[in-house]
N, C-alpha and C. Protein backbone atom coordinates (compact mmCIF):
# COMPACT_ATOMS: atom_id res chain seq x y z
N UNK A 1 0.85 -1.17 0.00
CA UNK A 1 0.00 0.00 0.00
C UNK A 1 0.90 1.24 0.00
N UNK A 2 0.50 1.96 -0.69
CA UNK A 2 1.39 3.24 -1.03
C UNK A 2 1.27 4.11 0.58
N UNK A 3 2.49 4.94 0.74
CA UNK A 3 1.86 5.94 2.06
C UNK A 3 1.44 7.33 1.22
N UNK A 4 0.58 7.57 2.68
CA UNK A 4 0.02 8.73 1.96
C UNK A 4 0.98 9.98 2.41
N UNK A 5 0.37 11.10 1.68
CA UNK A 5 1.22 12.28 0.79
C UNK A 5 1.04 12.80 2.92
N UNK A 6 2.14 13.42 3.40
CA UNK A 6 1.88 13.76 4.64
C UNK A 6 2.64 15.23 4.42
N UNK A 7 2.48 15.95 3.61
CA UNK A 7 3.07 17.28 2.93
C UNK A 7 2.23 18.60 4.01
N UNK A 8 1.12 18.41 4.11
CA UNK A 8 0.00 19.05 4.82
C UNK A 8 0.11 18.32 6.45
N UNK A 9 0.66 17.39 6.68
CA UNK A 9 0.41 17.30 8.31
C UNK A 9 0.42 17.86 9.26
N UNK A 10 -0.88 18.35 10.04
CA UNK A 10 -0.79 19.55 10.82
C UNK A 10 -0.06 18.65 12.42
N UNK A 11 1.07 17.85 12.12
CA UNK A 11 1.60 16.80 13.36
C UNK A 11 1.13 16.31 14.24
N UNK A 12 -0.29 16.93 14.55
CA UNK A 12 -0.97 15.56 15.66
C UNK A 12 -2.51 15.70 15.26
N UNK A 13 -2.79 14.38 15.62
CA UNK A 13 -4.61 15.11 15.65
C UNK A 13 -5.14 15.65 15.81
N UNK A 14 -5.18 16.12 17.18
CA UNK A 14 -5.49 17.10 18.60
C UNK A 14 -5.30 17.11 19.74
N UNK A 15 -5.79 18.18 20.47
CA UNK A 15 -5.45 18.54 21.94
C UNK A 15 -6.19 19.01 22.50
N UNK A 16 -6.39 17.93 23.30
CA UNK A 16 -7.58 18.65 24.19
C UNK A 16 -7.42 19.64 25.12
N UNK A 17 -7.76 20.41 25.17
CA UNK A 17 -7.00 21.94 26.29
C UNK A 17 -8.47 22.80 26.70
N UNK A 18 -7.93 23.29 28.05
CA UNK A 18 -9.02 23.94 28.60
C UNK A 18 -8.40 25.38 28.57
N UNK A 19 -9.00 26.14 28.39
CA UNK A 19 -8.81 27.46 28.66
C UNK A 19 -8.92 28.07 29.54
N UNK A 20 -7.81 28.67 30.42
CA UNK A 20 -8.00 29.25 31.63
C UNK A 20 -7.30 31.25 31.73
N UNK A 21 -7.91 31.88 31.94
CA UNK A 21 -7.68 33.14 32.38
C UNK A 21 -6.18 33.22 32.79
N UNK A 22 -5.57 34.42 32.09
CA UNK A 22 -4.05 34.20 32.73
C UNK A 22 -3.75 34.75 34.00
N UNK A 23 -5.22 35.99 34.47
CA UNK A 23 -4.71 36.13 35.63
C UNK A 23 -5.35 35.35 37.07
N UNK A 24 -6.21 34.27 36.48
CA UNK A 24 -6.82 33.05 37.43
C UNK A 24 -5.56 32.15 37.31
N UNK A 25 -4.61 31.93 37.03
CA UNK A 25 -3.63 30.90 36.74
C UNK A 25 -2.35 30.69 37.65
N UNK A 26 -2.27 29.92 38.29
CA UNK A 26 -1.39 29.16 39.11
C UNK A 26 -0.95 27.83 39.20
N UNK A 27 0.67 28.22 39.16
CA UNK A 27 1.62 26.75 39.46
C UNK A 27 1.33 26.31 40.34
N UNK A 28 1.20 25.17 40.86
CA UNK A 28 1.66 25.29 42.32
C UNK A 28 3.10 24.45 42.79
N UNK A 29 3.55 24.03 41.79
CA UNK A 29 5.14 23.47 41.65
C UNK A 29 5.96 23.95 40.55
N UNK A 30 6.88 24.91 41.00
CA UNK A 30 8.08 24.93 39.70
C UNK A 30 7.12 25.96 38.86
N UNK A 31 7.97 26.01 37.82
CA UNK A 31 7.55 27.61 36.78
C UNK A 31 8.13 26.54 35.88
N UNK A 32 6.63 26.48 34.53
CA UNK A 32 7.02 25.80 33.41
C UNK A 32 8.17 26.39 32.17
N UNK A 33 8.80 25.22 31.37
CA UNK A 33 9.62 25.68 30.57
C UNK A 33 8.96 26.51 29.23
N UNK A 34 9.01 27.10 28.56
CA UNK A 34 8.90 27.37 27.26
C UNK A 34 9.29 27.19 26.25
N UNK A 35 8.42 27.68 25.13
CA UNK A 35 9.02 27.25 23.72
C UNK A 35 8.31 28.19 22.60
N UNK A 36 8.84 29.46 21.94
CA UNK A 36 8.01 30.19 21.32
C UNK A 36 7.92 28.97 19.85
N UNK A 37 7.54 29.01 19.93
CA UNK A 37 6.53 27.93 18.39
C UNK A 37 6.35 28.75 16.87
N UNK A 38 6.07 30.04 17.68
CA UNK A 38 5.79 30.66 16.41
C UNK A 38 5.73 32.22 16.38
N UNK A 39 5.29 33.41 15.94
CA UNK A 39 6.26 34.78 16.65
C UNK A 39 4.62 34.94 18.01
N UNK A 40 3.46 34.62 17.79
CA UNK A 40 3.10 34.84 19.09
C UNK A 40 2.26 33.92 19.56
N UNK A 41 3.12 32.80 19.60
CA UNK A 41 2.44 31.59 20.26
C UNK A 41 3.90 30.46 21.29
N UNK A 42 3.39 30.48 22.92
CA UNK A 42 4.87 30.04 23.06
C UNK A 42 3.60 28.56 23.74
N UNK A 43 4.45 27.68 23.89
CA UNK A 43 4.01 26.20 24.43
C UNK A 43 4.86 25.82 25.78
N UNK A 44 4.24 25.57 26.70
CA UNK A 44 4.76 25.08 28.29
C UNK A 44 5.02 24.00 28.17
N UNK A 45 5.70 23.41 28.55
CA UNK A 45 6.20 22.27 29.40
C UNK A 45 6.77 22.33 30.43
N UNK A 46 6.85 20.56 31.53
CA UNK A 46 7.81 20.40 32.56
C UNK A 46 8.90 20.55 32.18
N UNK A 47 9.46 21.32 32.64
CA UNK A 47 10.92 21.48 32.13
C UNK A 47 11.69 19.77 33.05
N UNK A 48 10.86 19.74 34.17
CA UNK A 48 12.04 18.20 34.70
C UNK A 48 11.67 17.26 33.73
N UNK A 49 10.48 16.86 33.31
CA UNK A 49 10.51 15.52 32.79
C UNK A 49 9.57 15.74 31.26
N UNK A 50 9.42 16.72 30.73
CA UNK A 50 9.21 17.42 29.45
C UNK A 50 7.53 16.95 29.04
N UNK A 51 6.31 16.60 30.25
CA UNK A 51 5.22 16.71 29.55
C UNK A 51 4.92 17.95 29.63
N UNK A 52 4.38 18.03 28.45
CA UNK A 52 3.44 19.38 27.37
C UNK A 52 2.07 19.76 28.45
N UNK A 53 2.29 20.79 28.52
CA UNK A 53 1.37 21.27 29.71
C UNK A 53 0.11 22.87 29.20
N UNK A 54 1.36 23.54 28.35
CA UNK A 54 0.01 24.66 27.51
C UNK A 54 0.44 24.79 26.30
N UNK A 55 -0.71 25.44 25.98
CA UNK A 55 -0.41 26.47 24.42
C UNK A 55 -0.87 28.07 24.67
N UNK A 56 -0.39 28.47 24.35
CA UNK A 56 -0.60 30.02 24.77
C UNK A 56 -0.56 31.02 23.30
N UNK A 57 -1.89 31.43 22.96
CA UNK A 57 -1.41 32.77 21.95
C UNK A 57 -1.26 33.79 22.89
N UNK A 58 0.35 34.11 22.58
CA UNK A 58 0.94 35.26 23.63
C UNK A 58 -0.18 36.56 23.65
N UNK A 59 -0.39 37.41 22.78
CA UNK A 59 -1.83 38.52 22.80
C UNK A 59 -2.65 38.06 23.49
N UNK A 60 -3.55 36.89 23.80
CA UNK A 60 -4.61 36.88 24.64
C UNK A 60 -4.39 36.35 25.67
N UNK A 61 -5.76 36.86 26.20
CA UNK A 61 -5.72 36.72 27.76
C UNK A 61 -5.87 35.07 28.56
N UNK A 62 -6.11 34.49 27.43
CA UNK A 62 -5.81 32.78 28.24
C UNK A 62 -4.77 32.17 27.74
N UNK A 63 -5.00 31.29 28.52
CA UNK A 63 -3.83 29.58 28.36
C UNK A 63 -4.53 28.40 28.57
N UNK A 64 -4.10 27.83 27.28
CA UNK A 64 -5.01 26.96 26.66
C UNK A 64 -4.16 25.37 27.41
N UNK A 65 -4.50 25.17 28.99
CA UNK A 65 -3.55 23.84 29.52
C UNK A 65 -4.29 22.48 28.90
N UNK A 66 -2.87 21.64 28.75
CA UNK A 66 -3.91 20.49 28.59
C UNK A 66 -4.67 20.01 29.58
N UNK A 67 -5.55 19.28 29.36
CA UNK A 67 -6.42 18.65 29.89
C UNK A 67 -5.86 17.31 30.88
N UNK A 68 -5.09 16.74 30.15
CA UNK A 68 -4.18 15.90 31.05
C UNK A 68 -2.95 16.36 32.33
N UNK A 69 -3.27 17.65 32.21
CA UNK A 69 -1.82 17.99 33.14
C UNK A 69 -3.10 18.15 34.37
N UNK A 70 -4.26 17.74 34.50
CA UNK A 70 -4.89 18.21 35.90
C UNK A 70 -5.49 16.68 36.75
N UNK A 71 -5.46 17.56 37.87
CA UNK A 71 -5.47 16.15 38.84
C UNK A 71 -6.81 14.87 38.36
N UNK A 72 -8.00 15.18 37.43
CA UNK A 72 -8.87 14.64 37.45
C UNK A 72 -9.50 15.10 36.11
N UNK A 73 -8.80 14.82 35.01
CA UNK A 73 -9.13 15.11 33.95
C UNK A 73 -10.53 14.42 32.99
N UNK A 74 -11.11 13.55 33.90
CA UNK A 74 -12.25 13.07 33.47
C UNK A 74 -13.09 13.87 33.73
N UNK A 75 -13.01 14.71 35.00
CA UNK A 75 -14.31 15.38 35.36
C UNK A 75 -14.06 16.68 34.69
N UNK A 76 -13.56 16.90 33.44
CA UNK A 76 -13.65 18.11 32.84
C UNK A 76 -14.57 17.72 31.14
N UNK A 77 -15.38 18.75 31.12
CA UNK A 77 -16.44 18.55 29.99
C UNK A 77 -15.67 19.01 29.10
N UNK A 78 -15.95 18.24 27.73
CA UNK A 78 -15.74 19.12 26.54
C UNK A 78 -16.67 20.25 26.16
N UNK A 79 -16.46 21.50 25.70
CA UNK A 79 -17.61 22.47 25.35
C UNK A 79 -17.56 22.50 23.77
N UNK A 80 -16.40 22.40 23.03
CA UNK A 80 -16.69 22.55 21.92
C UNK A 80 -14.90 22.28 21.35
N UNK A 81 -15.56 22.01 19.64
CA UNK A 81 -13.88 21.55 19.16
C UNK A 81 -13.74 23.10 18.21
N UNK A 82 -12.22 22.99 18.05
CA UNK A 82 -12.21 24.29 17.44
C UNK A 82 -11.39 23.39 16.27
N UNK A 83 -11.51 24.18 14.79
CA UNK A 83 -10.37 23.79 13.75
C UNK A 83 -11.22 22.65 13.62
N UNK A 84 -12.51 22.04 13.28
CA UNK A 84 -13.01 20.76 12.84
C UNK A 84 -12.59 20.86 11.18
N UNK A 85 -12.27 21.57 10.64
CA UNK A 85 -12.50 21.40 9.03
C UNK A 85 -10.72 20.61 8.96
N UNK A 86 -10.22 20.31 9.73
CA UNK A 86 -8.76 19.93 9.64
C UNK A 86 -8.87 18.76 10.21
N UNK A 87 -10.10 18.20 10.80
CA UNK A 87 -9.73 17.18 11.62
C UNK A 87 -9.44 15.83 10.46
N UNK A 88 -8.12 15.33 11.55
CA UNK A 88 -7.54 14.08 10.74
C UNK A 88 -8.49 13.10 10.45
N UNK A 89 -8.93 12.44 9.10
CA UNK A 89 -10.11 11.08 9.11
C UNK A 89 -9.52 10.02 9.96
N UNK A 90 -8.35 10.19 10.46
CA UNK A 90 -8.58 8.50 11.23
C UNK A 90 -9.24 8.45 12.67
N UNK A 91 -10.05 10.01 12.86
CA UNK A 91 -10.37 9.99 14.25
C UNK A 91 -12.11 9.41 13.96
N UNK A 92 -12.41 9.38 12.66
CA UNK A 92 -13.62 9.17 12.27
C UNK A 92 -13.46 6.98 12.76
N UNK A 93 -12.30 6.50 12.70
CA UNK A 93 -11.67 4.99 12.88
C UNK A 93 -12.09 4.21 14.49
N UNK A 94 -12.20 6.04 15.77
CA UNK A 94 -12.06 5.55 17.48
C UNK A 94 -13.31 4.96 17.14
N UNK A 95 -12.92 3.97 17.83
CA UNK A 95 -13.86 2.97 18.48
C UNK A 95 -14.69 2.12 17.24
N UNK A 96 -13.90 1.78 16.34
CA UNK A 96 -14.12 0.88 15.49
C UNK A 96 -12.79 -0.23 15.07
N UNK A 97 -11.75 0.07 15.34
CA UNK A 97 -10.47 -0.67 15.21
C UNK A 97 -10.12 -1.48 16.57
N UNK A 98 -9.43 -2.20 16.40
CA UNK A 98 -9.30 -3.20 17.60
C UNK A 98 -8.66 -2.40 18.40
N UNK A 99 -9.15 -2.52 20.21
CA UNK A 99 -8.80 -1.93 21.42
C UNK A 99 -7.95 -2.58 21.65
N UNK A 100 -6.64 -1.88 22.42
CA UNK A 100 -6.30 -2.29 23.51
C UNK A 100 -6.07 -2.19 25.21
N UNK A 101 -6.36 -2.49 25.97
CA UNK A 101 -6.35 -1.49 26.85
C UNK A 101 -4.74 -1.61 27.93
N UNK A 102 -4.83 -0.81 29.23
CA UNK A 102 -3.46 -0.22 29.88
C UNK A 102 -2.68 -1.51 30.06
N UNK A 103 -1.57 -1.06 30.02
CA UNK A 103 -0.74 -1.53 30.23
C UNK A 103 -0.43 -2.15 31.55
N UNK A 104 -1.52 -1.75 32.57
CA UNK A 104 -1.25 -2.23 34.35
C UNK A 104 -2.67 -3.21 33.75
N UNK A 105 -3.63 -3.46 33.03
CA UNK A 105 -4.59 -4.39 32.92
C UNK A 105 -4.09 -5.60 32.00
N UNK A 106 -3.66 -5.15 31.21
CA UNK A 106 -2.97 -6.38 30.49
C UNK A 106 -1.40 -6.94 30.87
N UNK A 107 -0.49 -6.26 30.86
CA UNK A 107 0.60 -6.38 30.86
C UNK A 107 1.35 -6.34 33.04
N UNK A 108 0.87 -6.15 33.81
CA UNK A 108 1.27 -6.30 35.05
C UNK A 108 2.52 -6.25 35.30
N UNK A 109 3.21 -6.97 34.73
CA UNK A 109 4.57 -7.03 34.86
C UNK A 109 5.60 -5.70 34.19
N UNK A 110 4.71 -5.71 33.04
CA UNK A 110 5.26 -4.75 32.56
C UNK A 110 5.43 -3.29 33.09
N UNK A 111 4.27 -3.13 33.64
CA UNK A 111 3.50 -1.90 33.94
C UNK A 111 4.55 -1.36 35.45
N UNK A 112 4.78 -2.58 36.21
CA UNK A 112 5.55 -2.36 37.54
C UNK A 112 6.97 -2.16 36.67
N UNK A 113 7.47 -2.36 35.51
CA UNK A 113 8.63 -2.28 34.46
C UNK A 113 8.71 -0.77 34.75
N UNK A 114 7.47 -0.18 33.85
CA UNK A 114 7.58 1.27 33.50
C UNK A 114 8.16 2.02 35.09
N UNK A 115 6.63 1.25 36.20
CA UNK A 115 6.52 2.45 36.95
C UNK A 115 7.77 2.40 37.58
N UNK A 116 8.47 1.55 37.83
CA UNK A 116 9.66 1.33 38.32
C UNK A 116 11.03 2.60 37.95
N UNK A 117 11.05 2.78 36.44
CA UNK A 117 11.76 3.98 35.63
C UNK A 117 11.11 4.61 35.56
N UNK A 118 9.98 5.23 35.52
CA UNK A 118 9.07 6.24 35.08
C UNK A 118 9.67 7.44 36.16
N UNK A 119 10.51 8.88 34.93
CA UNK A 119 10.36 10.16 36.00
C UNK A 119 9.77 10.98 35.65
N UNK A 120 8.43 10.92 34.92
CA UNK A 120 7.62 11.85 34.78
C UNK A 120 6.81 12.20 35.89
N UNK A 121 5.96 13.03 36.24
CA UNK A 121 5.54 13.39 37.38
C UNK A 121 4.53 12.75 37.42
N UNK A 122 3.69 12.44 38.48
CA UNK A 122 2.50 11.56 38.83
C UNK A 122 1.34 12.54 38.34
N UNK A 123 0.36 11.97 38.11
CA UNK A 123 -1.04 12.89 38.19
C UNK A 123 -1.98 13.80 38.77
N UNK A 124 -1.36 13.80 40.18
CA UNK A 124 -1.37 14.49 41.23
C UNK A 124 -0.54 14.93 41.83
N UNK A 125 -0.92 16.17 42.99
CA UNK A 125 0.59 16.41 43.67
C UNK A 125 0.97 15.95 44.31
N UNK A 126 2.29 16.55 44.79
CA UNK A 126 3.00 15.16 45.80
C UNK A 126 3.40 16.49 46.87
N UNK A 127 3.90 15.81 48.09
CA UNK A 127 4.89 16.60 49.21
C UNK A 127 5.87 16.46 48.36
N UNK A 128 6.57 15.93 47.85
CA UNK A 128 8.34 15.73 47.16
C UNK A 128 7.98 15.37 45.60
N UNK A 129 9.00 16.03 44.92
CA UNK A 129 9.29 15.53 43.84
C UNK A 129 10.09 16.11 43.02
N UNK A 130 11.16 15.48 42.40
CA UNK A 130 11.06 14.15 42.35
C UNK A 130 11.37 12.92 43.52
N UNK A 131 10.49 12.19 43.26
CA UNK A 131 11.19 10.78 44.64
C UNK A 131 12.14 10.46 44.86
């Protein structure tokens, strides 16, 4: 099968991000790293262990965090998608291609593998960190 033309790849599918007020906004560990992306758009990360934490158009007044950098990211609603005319077709594929699920449900051994090396930060906060 031929690959397809990836000339146009806007590099990921998407991101789910909540928008928060910049002057409602607080660390409460460490001051994230940066990365201007583009002349007024810079992107956060952990600078210790490098997950992607915002997107920011520098001019406005929010910051767009991901959704995964918060303690309980299920209990956050989606309100709406932005940029649908770009969305990649293989998202039209979730939940029709074979599942697999975590790696601590299937794999056990493995999973105590990762958590064992794993220095990314936990999902919540901690008194210490890193351990």
């Amino acid at each position: 099968m031929p690959l397809p033309d990836v000339s146009e790849s806007l590099g990921q599918f998407f991101a789910a991000l909540v928008g928060v007020p910049k002057a409602d906004l607080t660390w409460t560990r460490g001051t994230p790293a940066t990365f201007q992306s583009s002349a007024d758009v810079e992107r956060g990360f952990c600078r210790d262990c490098g997950t992607p934490l915002f997107f920011h158009h520098m001019p406005g007044e929010h910051v767009s965090i991901s959704i995964a950098a918060f303690d309980n990211p299920a209990a956050i609603p989606l309100a709406f998608e932005l940029g649908y005319e770009e969305r990649a077709p293989q998202l039209d594929q979730i939940g029709k291609v074979k599942q697999y699920g975590t790696a601590e449900a299937e794999m056990p051994e493995r999973a105590s593998m990762i958590a064992a090396s794993n220095r990314q930060h936990p999902d919540y906060d901690t008194e210490n960190w890193p351990v």
